[in-house]
Protein backbone atom coordinates (compact mmCIF):
# COMPACT_ATOMS: atom_id res chain seq x y z
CA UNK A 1 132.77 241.07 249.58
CA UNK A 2 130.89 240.07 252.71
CA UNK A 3 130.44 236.51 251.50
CA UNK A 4 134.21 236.01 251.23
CA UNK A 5 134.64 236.78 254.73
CA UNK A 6 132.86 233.68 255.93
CA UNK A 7 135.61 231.82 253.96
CA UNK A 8 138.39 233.60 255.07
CA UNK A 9 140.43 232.52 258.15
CA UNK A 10 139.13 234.51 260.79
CA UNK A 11 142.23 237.63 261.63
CA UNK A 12 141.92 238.42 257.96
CA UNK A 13 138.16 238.46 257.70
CA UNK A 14 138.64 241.44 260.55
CA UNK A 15 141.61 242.80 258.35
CA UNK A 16 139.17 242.93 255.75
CA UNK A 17 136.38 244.80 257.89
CA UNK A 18 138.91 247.37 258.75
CA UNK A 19 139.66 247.81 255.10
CA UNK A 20 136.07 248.06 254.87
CA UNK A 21 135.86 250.81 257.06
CA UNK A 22 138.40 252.62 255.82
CA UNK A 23 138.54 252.25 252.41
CA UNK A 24 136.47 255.44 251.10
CA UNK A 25 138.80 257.49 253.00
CA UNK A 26 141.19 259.94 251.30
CA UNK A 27 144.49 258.20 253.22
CA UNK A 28 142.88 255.05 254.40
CA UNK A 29 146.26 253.94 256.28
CA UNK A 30 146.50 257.28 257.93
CA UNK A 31 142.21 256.97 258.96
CA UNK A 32 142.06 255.91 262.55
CA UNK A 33 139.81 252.58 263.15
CA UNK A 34 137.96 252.07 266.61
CA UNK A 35 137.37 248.49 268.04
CA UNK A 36 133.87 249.46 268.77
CA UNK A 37 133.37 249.83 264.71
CA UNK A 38 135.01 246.59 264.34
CA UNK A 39 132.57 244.58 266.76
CA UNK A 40 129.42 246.49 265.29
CA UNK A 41 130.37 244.97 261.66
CA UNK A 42 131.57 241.38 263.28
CA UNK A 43 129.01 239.20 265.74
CA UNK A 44 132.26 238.11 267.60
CA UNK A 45 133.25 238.64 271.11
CA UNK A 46 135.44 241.58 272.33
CA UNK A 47 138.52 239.04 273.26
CA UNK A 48 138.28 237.53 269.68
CA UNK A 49 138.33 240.91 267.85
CA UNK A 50 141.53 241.71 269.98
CA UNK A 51 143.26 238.39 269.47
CA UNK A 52 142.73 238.99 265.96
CA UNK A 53 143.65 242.60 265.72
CA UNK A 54 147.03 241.44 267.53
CA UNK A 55 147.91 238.88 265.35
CA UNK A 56 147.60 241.44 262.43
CA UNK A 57 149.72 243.91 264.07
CA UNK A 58 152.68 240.81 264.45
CA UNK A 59 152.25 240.07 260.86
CA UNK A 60 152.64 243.90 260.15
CA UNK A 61 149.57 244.10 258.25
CA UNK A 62 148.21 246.83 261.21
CA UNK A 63 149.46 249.53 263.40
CA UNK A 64 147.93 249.82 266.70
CA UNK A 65 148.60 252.71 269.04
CA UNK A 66 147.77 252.89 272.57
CA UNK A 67 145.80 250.22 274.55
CA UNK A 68 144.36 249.49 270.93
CA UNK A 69 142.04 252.14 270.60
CA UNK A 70 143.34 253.42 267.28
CA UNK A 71 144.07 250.94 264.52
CA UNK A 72 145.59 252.06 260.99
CA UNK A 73 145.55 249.08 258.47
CA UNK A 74 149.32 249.33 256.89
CA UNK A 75 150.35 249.60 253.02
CA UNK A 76 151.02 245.87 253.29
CA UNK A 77 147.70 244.89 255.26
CA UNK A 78 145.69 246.40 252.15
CA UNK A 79 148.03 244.47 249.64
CA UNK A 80 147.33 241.37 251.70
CA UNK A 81 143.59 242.00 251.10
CA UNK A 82 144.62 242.04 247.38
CA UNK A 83 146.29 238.68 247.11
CA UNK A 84 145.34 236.00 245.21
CA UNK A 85 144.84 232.60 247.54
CA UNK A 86 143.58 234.89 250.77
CA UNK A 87 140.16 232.62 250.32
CA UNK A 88 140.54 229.05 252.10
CA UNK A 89 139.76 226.34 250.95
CA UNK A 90 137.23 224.98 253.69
């Protein structure tokens, strides 16, 4: 899966490193993710991450609670992940 996420736009190739993260878990959407997990699986910067993270959240496809230092990826972030035409084209 990690070669897909140079070909995905960027906010869902961090959707699909939370999913990563998350995914072995018993309740994956109830697991808490940590930005600091994030940034050790992605070489981007700390703004980036965040910009990304909040553009999930508006597309509903994450919770974040607090100053966004939980994350939960949402029912509908993990069907995202499952979606045919997620891969772009460039």
């Amino acid at each position: 899966m990690l070669s897909l996420f140079y070909r995905m736009e960027p906010r869902y190739a961090t959707l699909a490193t939370i999913y990563e993260i998350v995914k072995h878990e018993f309740n994956p959407t109830g697991y808490t993710c940590q930005p600091n997990q994030i940034i050790l699986r992605q070489q981007l910067p700390w703004d980036s991450i965040m910009k990304h993270i909040t553009d999930l959240a508006s597309e509903g496809l994450v919770n974040v609670v607090g100053l966004g230092n939980s994350i939960y990826i949402t029912d509908k972030g993990i069907q995202k992940l499952k979606s045919p035409g997620l891969i772009s084209s460039n």
